[in-house]
N, C-alpha and C. Protein backbone atom coordinates (compact mmCIF):
# COMPACT_ATOMS: atom_id res chain seq x y z
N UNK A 1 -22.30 16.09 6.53
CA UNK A 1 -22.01 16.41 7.91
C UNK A 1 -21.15 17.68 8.02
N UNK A 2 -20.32 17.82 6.79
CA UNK A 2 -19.35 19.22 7.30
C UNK A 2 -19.76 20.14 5.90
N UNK A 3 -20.66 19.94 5.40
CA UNK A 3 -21.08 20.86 4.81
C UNK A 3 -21.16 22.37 5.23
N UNK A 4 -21.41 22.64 6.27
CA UNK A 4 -21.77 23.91 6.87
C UNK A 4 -20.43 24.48 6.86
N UNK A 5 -19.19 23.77 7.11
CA UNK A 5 -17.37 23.80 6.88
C UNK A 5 -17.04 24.24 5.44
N UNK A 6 -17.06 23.53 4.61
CA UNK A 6 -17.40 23.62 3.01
C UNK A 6 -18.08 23.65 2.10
N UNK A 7 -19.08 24.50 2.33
CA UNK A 7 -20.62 24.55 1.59
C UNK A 7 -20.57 24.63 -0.21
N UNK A 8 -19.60 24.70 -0.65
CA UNK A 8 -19.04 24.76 -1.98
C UNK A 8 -18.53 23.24 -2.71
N UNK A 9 -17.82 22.30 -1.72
CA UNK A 9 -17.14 21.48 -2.06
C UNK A 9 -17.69 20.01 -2.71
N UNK A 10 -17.65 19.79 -3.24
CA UNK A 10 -18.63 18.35 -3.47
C UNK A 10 -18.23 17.48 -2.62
N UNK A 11 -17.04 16.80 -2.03
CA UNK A 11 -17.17 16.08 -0.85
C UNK A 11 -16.09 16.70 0.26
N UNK A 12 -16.88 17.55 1.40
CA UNK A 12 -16.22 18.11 2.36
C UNK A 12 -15.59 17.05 3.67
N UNK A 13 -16.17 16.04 3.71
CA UNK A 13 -15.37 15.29 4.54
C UNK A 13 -14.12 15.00 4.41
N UNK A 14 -13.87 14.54 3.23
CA UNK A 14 -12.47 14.59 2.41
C UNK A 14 -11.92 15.35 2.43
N UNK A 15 -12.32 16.50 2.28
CA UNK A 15 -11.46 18.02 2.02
C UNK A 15 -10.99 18.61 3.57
N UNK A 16 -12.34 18.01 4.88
CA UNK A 16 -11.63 18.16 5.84
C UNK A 16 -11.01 17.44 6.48
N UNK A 17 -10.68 15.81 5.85
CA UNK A 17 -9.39 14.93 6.44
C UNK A 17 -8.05 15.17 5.92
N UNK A 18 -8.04 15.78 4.80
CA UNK A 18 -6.92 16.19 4.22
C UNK A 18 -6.00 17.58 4.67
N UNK A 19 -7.02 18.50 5.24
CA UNK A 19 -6.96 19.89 5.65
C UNK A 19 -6.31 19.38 7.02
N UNK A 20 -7.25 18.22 7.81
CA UNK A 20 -6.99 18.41 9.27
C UNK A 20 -5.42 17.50 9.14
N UNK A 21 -5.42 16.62 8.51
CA UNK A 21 -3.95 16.19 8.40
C UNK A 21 -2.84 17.11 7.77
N UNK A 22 -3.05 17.58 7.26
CA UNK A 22 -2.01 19.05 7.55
C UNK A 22 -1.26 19.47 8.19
N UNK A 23 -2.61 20.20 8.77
CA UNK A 23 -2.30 20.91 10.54
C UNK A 23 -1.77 20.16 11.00
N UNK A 24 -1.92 19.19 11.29
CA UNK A 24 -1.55 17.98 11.84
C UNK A 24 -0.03 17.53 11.80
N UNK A 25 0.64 17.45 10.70
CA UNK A 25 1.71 17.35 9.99
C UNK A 25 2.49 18.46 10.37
N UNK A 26 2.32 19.53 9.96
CA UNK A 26 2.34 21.12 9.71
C UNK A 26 2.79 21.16 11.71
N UNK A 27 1.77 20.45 12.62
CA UNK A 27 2.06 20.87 14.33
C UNK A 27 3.45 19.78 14.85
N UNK A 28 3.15 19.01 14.02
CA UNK A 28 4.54 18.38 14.50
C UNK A 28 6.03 18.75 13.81
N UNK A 29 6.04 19.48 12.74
CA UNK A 29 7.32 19.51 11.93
C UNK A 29 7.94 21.07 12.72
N UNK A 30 6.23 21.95 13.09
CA UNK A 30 7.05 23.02 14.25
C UNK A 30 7.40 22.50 15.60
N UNK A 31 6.67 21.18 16.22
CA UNK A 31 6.82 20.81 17.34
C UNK A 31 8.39 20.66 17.40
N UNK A 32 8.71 19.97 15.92
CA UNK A 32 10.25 19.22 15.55
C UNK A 32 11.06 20.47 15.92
N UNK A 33 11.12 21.55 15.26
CA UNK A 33 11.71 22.98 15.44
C UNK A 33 11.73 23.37 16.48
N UNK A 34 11.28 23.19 17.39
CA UNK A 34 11.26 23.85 19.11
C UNK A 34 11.89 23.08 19.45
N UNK A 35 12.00 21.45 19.64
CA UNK A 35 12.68 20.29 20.09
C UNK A 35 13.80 20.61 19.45
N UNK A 36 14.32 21.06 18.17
CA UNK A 36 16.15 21.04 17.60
C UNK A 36 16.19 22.73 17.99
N UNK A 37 15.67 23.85 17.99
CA UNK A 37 16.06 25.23 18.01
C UNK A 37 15.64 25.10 19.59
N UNK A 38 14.74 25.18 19.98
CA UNK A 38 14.24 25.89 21.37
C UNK A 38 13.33 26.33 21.27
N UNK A 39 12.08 26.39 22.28
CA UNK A 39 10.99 26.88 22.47
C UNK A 39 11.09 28.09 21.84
N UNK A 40 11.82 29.35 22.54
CA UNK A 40 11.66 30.64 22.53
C UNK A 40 12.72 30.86 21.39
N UNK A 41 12.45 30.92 20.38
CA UNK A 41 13.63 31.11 19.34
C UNK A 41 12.64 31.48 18.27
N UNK A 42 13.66 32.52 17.24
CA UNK A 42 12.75 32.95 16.75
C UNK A 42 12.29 32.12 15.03
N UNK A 43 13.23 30.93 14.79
CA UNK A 43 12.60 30.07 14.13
C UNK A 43 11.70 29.17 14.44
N UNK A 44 10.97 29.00 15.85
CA UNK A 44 9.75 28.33 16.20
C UNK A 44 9.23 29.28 16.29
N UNK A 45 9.00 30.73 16.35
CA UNK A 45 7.77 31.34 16.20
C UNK A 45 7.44 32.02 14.42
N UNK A 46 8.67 31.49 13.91
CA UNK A 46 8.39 31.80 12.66
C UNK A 46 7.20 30.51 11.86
N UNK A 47 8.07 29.45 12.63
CA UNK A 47 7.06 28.18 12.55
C UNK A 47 5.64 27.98 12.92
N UNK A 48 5.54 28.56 14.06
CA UNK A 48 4.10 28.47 14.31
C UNK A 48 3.33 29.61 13.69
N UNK A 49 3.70 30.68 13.21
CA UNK A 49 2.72 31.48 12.62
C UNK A 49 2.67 31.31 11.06
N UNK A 50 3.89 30.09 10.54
CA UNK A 50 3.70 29.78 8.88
C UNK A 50 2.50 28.61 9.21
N UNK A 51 2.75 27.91 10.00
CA UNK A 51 1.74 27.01 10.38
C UNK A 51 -0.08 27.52 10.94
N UNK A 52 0.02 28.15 11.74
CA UNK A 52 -1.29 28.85 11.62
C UNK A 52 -2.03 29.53 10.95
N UNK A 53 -1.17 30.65 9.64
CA UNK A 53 -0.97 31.18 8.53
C UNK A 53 -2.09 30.03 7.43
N UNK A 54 -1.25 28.70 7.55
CA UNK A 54 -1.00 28.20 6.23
C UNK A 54 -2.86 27.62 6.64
N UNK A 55 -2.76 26.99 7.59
CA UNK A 55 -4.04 26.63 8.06
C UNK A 55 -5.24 27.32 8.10
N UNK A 56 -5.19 28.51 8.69
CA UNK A 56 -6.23 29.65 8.31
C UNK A 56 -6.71 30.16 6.79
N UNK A 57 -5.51 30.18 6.16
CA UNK A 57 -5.60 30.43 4.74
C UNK A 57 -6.34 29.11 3.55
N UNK A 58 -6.05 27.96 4.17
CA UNK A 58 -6.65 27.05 3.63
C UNK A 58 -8.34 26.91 3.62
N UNK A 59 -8.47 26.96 4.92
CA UNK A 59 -9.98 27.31 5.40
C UNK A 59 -10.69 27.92 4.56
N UNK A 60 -10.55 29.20 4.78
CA UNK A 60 -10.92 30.40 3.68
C UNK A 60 -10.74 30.35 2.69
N UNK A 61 -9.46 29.48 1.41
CA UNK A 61 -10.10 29.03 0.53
C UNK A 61 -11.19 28.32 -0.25
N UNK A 62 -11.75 27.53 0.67
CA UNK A 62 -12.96 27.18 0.59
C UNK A 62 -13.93 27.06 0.97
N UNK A 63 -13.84 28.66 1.54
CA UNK A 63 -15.35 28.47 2.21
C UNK A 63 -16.16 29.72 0.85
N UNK A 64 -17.29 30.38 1.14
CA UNK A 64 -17.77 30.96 -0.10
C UNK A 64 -16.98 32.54 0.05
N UNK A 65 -16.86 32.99 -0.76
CA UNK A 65 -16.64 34.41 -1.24
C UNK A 65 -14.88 34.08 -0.33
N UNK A 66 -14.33 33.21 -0.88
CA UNK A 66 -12.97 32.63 -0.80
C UNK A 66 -12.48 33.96 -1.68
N UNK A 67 -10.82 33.87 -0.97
CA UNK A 67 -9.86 34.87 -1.71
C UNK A 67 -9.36 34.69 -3.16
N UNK A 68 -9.33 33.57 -3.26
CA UNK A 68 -8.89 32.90 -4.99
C UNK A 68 -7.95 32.30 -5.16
N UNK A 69 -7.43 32.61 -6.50
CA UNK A 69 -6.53 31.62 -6.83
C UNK A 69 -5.20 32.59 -5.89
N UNK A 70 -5.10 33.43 -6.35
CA UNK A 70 -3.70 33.95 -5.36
C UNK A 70 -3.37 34.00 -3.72
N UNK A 71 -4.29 33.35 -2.88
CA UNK A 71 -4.33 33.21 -1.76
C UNK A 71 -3.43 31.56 -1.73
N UNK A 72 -4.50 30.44 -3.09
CA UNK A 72 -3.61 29.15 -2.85
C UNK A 72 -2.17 29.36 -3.15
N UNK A 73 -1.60 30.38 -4.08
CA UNK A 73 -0.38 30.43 -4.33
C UNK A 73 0.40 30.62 -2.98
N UNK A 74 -0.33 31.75 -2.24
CA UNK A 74 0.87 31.93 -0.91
C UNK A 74 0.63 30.78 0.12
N UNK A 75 -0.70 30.15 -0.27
CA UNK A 75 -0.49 29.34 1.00
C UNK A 75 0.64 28.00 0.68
N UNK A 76 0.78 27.88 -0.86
CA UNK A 76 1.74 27.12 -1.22
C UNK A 76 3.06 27.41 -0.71
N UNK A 77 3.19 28.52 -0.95
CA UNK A 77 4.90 28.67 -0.36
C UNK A 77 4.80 28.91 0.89
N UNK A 78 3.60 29.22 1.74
CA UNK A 78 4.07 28.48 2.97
C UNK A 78 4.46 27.19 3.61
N UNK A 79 3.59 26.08 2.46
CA UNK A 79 4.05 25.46 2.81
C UNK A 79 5.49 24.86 2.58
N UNK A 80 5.92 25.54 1.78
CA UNK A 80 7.31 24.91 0.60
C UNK A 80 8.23 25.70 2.22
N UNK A 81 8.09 27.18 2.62
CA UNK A 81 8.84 27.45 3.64
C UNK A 81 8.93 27.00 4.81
N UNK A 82 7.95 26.01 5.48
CA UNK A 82 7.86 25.13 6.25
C UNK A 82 8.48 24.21 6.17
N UNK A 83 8.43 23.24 5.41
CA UNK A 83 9.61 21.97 4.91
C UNK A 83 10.90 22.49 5.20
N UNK A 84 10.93 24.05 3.96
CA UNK A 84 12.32 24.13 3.83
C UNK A 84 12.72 24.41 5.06
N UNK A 85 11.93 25.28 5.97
CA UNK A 85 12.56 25.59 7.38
C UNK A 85 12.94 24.21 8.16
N UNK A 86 12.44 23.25 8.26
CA UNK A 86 12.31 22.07 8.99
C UNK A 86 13.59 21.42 8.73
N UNK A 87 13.47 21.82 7.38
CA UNK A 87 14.60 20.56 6.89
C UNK A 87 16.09 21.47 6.93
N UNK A 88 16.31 23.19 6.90
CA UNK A 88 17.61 23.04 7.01
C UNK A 88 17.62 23.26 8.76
N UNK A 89 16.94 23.60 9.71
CA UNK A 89 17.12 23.64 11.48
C UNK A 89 17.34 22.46 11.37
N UNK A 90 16.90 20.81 10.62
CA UNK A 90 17.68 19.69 11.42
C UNK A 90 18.79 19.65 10.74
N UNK A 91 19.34 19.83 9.63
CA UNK A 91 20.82 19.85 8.84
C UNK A 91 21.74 20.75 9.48
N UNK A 92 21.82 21.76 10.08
CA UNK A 92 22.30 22.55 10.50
C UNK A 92 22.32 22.90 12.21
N UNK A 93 21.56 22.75 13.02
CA UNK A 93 21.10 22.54 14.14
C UNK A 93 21.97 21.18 15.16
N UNK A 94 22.39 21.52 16.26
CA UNK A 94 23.26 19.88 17.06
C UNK A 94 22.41 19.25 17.93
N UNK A 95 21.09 19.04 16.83
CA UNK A 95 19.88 18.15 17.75
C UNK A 95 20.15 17.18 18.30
N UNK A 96 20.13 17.11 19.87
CA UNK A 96 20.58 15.57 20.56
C UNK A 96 20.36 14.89 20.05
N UNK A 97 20.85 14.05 19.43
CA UNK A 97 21.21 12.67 19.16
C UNK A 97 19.48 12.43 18.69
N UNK A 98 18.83 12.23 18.08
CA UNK A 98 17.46 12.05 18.16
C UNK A 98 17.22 10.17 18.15
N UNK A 99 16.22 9.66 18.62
CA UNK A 99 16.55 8.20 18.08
C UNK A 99 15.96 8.02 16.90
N UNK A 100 15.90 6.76 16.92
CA UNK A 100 15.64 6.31 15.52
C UNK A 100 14.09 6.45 15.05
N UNK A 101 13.35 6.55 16.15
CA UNK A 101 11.74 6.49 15.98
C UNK A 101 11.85 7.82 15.49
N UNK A 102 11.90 8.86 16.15
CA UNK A 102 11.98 10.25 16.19
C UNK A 102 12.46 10.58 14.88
N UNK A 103 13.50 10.42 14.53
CA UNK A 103 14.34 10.46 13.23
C UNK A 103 12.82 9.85 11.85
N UNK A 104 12.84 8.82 12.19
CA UNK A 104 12.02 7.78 11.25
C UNK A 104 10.73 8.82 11.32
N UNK A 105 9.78 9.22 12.38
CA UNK A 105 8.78 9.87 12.20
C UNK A 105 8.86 11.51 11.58
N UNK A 106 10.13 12.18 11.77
CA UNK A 106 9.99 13.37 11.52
C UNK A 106 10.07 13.34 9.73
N UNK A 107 11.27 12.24 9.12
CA UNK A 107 11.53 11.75 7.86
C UNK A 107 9.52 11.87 7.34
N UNK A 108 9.04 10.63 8.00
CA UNK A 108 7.46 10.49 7.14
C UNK A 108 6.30 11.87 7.24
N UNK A 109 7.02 12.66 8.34
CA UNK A 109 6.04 13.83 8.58
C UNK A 109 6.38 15.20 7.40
N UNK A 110 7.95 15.02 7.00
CA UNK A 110 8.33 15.86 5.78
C UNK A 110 8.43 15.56 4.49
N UNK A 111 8.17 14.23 4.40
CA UNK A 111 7.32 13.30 3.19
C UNK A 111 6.09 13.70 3.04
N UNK A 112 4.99 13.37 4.18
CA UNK A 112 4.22 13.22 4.35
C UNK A 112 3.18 14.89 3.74
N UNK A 113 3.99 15.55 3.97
CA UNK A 113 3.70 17.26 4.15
C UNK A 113 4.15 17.60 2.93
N UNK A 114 4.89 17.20 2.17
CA UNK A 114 5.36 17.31 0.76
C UNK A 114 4.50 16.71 -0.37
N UNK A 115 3.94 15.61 0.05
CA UNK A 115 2.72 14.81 -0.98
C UNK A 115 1.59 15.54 -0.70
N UNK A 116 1.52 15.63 0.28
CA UNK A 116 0.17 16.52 0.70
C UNK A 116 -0.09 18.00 0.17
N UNK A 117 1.37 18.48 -0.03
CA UNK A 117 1.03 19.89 -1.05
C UNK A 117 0.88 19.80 -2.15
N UNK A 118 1.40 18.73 -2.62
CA UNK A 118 1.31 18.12 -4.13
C UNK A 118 0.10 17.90 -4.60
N UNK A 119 -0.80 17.32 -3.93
CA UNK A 119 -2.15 17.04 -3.67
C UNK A 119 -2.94 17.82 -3.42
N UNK A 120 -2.62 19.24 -3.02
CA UNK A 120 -3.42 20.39 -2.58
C UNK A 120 -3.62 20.99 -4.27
N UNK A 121 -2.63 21.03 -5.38
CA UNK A 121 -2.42 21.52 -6.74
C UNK A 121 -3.79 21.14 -7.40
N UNK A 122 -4.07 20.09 -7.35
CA UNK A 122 -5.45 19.77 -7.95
C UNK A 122 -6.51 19.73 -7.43
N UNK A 123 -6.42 19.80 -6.18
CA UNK A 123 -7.49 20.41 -5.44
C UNK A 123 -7.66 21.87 -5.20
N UNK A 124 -6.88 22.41 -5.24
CA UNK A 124 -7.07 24.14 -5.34
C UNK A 124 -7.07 24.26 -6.90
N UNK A 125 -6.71 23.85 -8.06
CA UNK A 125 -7.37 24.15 -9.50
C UNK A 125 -8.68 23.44 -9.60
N UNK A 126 -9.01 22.62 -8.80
CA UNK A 126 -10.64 21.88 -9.30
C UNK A 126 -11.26 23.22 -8.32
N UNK A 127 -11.23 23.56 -7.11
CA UNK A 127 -12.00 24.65 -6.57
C UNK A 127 -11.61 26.12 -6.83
N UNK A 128 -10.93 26.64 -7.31
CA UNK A 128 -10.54 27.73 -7.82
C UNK A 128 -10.46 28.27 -9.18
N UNK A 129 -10.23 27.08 -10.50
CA UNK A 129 -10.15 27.60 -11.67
C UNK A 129 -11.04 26.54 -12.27
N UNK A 130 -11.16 25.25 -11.87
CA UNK A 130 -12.41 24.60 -12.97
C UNK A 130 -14.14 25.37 -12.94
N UNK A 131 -14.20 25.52 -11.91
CA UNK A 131 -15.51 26.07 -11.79
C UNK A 131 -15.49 27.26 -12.42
C-alpha cells in the first residue's frame, strides 16, 4: 500500500508507522516548547524547523537516489538537539505549574523520542550500509 512512499524498503508500512510516530512525538515535544517558552520565541521556532528538518530528511532517506549515510547522521543530531532542547526549556524555564498528566505525557513523549532514535540506528544501517 505505501510502496509508492518507500519503493526501496522491504516493509514500508512499518517504516511509515515509525516515521509518522516521530513527527508525531517530535509535534508535541515543540508543542511542549511553545507552552513553557512562548509561541513567538525563538526556541519554538528553532523547534519547529529541527522538527520539520528532521522529518523531511527522514523521508528522503528512503526514498530512491536518497542522500546516504551522512544525511542519517544529521538527521540524528537533530534529533539528539530536540530532546536536548526540550529537556533543558523545561529544567530551566518557570512553566506553570504543569499537572501531572501533562508532566506524565511530556516524560513518555521524551522517552518515547529517545527509543525511537535508537531504533532509527538499525534501520538507517539496514537501508543505507547493508545493501
Amino acid at each position: 500500500m505505501l510502496d509508492w512512499l518507500f519503493p526501496t524498503s522491504s516493509n514500508p508500512g512499518v517504516l511509515a508507522t515509525i516515521i509518522g510516530l516521530r513527527v508525531v512525538l517530535n509535534g508535541y515535544l515543540t508543542a511542549t516548547i511553545a507552552r513553557a517558552a512562548g509561541l513567538r520565541t525563538p526556541l519554538t521556532a528553532a523547534a519547529g524547523v529541527v522538527t520539520l528538518s528532521s522529518a523531511v530528511l527522514t523521508v528522503l532517506i528512503f526514498r530512491p537516489g536518497r542522500p546516504g549515510i551522512y544525511a542519517s547522521y544529521v538527521e540524528m543530531v537533530l534529533q539528539v538537539a530536540l530532546i536536548g532542547l526540550v529537556t533543558s526549556v523545561l529544567v530551566t524555564s518557570r512553566y506553570s505549574s504543569p499537572s501531572r498528566v501533562e508532566r506524565a505525557t511530556t516524560v513518555a513523549a521524551l522517552v518515547g523520542a529517545s527509543l525511537l532514535l535508537l531504533y532509527m540506528v538499525p534501520i538507517y544501517g539496514d537501508a543505507l550500509v547493508a545493501p
